[in-house]
PDB file of N, CA and C in Angstrom:
ATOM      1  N   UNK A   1      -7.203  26.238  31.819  1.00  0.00           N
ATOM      2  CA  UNK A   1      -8.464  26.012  31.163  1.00  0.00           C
ATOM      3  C   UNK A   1      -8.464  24.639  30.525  1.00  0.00           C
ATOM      4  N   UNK A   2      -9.504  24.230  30.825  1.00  0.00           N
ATOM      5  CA  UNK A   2      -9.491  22.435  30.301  1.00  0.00           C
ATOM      6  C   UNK A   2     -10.723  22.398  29.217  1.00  0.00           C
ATOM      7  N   UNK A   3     -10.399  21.919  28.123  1.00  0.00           N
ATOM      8  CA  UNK A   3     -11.499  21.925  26.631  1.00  0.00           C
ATOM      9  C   UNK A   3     -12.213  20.771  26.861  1.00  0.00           C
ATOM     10  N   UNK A   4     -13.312  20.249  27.083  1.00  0.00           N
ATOM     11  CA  UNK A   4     -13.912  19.352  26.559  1.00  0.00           C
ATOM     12  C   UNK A   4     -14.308  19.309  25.606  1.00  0.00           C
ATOM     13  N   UNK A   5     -14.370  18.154  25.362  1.00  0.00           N
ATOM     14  CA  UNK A   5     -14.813  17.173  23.386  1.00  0.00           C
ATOM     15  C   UNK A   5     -16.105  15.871  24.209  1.00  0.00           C
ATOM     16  N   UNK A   6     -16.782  16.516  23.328  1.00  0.00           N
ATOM     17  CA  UNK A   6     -17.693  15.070  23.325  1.00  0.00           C
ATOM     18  C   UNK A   6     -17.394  14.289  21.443  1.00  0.00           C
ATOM     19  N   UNK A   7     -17.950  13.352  22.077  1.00  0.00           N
ATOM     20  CA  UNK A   7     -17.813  12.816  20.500  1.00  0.00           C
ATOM     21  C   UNK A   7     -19.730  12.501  19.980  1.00  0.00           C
ATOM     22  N   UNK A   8     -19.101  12.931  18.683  1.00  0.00           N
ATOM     23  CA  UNK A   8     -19.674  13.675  17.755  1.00  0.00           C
ATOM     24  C   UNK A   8     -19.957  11.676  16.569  1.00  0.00           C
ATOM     25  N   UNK A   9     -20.988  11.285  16.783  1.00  0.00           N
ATOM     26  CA  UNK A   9     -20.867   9.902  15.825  1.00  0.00           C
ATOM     27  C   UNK A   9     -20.519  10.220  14.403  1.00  0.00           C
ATOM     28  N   UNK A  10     -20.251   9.289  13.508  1.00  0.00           N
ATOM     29  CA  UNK A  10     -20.041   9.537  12.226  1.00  0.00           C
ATOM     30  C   UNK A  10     -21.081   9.560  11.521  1.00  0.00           C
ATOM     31  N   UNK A  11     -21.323  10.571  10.723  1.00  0.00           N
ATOM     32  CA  UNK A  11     -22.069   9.611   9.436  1.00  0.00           C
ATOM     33  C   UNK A  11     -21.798   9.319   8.743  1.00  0.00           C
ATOM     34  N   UNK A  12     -22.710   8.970   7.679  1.00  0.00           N
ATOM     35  CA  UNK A  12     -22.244   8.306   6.415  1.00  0.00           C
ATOM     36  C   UNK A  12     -21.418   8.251   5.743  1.00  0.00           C
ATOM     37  N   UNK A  13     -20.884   9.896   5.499  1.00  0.00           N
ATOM     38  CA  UNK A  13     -20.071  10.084   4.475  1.00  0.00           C
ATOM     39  C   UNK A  13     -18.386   9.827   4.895  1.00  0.00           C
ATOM     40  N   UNK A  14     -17.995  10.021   6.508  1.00  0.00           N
ATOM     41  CA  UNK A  14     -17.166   9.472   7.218  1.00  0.00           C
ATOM     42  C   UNK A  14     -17.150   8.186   7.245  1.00  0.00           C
ATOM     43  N   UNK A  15     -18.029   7.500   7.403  1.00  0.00           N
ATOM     44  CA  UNK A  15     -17.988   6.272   7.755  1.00  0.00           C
ATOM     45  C   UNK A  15     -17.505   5.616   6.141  1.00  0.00           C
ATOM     46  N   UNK A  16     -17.807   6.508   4.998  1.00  0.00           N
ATOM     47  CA  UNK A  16     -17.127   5.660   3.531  1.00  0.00           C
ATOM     48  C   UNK A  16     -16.146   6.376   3.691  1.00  0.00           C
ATOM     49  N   UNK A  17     -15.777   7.398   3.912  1.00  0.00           N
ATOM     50  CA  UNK A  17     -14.867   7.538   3.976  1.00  0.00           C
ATOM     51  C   UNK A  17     -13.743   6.764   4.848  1.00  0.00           C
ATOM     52  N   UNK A  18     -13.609   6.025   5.925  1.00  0.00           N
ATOM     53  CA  UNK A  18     -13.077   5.650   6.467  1.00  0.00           C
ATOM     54  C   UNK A  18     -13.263   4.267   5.798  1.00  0.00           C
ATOM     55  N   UNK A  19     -13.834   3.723   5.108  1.00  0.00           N
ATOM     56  CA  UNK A  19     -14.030   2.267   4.938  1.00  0.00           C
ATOM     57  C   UNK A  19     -12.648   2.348   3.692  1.00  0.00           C
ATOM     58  N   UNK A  20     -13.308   3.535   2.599  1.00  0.00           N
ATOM     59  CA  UNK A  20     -12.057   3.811   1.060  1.00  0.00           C
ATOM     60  C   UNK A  20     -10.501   4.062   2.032  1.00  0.00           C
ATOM     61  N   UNK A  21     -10.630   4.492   3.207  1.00  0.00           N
ATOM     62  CA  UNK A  21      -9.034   4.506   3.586  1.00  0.00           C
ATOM     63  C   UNK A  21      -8.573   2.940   3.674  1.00  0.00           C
ATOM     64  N   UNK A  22      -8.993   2.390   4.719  1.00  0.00           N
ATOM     65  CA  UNK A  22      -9.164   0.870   4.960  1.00  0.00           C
ATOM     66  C   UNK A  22      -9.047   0.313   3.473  1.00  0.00           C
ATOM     67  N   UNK A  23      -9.412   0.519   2.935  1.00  0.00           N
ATOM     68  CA  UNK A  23      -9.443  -0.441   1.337  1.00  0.00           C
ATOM     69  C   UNK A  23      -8.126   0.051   0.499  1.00  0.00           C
ATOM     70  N   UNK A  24      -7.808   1.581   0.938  1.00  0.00           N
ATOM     71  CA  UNK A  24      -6.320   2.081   0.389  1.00  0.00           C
ATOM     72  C   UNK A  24      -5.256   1.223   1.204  1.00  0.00           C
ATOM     73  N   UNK A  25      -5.311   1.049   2.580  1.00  0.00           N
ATOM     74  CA  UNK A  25      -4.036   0.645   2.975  1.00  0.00           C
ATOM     75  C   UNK A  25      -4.300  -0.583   3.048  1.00  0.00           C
ATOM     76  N   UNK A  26      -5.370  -1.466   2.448  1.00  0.00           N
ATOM     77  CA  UNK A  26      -5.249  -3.500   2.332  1.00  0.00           C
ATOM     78  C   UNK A  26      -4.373  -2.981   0.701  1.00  0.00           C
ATOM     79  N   UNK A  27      -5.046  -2.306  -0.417  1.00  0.00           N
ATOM     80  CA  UNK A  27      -4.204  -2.441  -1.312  1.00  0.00           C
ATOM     81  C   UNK A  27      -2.845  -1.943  -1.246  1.00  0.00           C
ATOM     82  N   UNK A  28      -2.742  -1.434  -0.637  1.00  0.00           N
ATOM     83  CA  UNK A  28      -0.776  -0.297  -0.536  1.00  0.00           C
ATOM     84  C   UNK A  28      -0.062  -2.221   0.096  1.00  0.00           C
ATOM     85  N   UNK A  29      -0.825  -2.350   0.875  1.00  0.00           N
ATOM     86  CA  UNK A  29      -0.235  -3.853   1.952  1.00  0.00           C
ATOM     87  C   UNK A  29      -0.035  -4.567   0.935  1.00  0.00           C
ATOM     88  N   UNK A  30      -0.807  -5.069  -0.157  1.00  0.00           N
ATOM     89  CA  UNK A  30      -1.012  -6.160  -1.181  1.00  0.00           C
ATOM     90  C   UNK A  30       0.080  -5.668  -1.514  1.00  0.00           C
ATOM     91  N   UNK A  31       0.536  -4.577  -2.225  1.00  0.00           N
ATOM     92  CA  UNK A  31       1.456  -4.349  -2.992  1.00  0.00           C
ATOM     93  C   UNK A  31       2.651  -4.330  -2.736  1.00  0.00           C
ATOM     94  N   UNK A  32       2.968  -4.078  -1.340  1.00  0.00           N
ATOM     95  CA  UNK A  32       4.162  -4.366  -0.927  1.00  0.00           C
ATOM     96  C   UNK A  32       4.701  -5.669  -0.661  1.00  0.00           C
ATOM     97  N   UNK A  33       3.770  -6.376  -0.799  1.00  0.00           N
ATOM     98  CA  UNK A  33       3.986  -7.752  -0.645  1.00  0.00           C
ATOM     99  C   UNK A  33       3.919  -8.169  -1.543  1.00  0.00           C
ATOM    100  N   UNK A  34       3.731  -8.197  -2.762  1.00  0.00           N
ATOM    101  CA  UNK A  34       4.280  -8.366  -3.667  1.00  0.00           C
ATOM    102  C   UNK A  34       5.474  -7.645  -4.638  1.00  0.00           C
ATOM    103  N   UNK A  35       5.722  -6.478  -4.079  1.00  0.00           N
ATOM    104  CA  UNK A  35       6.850  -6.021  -4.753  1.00  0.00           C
ATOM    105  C   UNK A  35       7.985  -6.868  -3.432  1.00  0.00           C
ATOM    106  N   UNK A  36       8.299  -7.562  -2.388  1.00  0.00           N
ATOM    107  CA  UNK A  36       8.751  -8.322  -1.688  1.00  0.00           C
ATOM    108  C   UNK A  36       9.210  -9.916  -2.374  1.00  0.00           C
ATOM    109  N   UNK A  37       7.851 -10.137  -2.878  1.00  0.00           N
ATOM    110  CA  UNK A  37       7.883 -11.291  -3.422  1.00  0.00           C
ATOM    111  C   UNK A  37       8.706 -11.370  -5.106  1.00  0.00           C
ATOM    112  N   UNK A  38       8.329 -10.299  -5.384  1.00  0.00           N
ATOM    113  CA  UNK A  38       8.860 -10.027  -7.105  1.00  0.00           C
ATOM    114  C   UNK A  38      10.430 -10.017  -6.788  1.00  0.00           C
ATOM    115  N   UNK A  39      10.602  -9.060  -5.747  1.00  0.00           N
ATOM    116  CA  UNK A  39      12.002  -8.876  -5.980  1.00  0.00           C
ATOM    117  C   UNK A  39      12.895  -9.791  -5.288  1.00  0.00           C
ATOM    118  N   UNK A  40      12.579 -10.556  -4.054  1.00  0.00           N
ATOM    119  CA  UNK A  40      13.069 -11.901  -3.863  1.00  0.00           C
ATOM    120  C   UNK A  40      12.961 -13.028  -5.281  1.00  0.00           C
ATOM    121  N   UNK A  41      12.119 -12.816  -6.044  1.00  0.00           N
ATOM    122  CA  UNK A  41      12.246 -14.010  -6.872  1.00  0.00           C
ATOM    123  C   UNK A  41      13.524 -13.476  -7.899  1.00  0.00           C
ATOM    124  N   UNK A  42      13.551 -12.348  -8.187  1.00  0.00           N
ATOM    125  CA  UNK A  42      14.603 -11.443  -8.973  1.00  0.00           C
ATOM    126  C   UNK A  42      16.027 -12.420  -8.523  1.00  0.00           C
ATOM    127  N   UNK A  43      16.173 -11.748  -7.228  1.00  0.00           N
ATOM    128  CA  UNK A  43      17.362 -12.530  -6.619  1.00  0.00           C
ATOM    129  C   UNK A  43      17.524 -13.505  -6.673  1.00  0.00           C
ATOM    130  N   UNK A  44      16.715 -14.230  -6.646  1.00  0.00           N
ATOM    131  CA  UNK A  44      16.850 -16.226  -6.585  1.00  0.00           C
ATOM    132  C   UNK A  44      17.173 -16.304  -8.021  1.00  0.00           C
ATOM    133  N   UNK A  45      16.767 -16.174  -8.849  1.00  0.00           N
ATOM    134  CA  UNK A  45      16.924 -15.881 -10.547  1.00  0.00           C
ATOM    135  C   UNK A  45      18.202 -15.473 -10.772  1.00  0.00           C
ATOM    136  N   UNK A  46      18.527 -14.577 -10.189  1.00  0.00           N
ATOM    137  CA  UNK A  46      19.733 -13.416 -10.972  1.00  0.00           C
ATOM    138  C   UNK A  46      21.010 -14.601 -10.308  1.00  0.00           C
ATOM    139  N   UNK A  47      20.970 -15.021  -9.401  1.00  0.00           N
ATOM    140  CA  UNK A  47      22.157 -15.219  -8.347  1.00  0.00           C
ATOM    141  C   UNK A  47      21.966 -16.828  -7.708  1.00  0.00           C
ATOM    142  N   UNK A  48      20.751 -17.436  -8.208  1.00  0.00           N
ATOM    143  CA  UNK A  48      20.791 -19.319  -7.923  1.00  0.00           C
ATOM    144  C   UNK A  48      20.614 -19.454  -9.795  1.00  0.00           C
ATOM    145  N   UNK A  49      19.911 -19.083 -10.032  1.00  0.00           N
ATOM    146  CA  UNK A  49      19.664 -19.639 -11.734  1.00  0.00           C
ATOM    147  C   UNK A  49      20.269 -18.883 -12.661  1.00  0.00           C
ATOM    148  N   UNK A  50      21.253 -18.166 -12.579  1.00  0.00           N
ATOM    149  CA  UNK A  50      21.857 -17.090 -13.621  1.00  0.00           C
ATOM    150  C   UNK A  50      21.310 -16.804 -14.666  1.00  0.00           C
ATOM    151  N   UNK A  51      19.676 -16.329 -14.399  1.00  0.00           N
ATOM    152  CA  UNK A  51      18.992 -15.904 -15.223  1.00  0.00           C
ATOM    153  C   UNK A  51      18.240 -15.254 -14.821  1.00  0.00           C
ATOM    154  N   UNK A  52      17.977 -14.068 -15.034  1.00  0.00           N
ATOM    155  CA  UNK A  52      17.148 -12.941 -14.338  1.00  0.00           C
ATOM    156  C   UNK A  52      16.075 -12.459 -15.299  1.00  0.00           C
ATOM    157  N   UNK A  53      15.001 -13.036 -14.884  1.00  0.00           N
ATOM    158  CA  UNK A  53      13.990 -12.645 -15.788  1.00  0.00           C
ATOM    159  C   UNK A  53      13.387 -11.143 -15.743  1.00  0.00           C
ATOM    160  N   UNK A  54      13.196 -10.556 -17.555  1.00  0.00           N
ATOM    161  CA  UNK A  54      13.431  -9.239 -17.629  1.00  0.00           C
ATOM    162  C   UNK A  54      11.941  -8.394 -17.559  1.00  0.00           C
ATOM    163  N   UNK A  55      11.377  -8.830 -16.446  1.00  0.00           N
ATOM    164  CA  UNK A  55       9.849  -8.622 -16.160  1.00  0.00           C
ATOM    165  C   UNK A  55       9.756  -8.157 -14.933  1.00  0.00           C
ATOM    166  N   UNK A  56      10.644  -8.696 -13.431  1.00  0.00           N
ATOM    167  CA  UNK A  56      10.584  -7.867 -12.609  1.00  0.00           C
ATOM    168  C   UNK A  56      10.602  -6.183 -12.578  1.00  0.00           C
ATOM    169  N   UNK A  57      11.262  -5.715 -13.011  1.00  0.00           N
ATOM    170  CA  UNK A  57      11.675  -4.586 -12.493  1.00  0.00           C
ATOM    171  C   UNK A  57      10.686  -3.411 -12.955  1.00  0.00           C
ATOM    172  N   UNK A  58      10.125  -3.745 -14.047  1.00  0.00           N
ATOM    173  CA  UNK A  58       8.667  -2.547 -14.368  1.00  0.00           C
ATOM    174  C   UNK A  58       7.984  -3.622 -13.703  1.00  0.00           C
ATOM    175  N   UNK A  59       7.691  -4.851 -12.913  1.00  0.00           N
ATOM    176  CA  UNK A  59       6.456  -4.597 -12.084  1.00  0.00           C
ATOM    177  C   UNK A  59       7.291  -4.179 -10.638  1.00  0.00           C
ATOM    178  N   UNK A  60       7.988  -4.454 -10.172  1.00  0.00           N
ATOM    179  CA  UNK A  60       8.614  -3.946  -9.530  1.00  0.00           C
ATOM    180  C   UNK A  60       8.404  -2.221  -9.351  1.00  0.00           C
ATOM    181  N   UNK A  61       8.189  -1.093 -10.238  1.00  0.00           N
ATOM    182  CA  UNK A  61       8.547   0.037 -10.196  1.00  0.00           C
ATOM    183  C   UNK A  61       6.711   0.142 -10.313  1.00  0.00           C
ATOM    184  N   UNK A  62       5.432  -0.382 -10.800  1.00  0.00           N
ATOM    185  CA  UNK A  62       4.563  -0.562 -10.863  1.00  0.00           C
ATOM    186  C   UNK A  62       3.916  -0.358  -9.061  1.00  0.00           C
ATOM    187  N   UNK A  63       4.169  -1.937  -8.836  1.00  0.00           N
ATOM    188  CA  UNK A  63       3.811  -1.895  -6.880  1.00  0.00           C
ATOM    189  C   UNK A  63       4.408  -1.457  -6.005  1.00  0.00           C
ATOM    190  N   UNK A  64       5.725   0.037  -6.656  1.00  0.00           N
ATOM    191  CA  UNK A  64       6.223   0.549  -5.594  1.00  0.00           C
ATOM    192  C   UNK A  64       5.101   1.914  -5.513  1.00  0.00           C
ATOM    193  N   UNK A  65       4.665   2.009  -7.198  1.00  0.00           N
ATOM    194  CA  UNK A  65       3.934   3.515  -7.002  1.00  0.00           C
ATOM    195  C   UNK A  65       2.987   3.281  -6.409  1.00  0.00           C
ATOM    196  N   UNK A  66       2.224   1.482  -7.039  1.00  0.00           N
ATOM    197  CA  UNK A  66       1.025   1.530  -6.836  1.00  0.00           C
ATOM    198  C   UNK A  66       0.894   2.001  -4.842  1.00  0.00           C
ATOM    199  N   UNK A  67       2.002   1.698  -4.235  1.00  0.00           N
ATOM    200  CA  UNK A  67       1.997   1.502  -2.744  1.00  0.00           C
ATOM    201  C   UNK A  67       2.169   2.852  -2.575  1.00  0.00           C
ATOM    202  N   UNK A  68       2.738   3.261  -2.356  1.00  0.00           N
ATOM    203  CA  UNK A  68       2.995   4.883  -3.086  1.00  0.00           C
ATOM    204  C   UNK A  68       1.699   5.613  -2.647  1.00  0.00           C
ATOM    205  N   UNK A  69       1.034   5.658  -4.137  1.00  0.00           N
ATOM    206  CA  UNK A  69      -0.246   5.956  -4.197  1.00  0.00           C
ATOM    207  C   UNK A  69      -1.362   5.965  -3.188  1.00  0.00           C
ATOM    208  N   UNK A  70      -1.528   4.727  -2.908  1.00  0.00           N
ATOM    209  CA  UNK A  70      -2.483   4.433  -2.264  1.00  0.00           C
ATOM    210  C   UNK A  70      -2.193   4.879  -0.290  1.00  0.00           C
ATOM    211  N   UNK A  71      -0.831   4.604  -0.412  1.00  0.00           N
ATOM    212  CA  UNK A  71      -0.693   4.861   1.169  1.00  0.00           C
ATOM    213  C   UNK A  71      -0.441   6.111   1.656  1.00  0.00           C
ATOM    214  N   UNK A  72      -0.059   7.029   0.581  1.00  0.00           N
ATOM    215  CA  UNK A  72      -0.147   8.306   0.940  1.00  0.00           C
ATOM    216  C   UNK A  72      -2.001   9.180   0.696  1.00  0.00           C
ATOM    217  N   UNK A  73      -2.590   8.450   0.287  1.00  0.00           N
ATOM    218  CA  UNK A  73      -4.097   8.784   0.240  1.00  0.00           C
ATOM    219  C   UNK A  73      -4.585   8.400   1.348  1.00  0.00           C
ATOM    220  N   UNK A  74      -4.145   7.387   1.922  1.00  0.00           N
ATOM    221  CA  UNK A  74      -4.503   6.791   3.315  1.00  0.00           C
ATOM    222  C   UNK A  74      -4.236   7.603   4.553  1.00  0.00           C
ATOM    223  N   UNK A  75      -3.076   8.210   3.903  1.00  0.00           N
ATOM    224  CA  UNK A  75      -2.228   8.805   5.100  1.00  0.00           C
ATOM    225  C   UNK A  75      -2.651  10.417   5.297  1.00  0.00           C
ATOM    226  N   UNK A  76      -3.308  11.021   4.079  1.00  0.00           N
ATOM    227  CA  UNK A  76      -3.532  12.131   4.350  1.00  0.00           C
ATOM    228  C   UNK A  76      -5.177  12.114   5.073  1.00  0.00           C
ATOM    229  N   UNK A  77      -5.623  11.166   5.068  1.00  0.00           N
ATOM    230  CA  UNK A  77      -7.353  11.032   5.492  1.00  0.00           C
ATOM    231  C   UNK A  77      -7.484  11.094   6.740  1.00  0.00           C
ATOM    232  N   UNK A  78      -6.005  10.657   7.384  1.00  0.00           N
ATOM    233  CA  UNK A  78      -6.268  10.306   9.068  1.00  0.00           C
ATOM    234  C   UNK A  78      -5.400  11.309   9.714  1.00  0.00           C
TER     235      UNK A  78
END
């Protein structure tokens, strides 16, 4: 037995909905790229300048949830 599917267009409320996923995973992206960037600068600090500035690591623990957050909201939509 073979099922056919036609497709069915979106409306509206799909279509925001799909836009708020899209806008969850540019921010989850932002954030990982900057928890990338935070924690490379950590290293250059801790281990070229023997000084490790004491600000990474709560933002660090910040854009891991914020990524976290957002990409598992993304992830349950699709």
């Amino acid at each position: 037995m073979t099922e056919t599917t036609t497709s069915v267009p979106a409306g509206p409320a799909q279509r925001a909905l799909d836009r708020l996923a899209g806008i969850a995973i540019a921010i989850a992206s932002c954030a990982l790229i900057g928890l990338v960037l935070v924690q490379g600068w950590q290293v250059f600090t801790r281990y070229v300048l023997n000084d490790s500035p004491s600000w990474t690591e709560p933002v660090t623990l910040l854009l891991l949830a914020t990524a976290m957050s957002f990409g598992a909201a993304a992830g349950v939509h699709t």
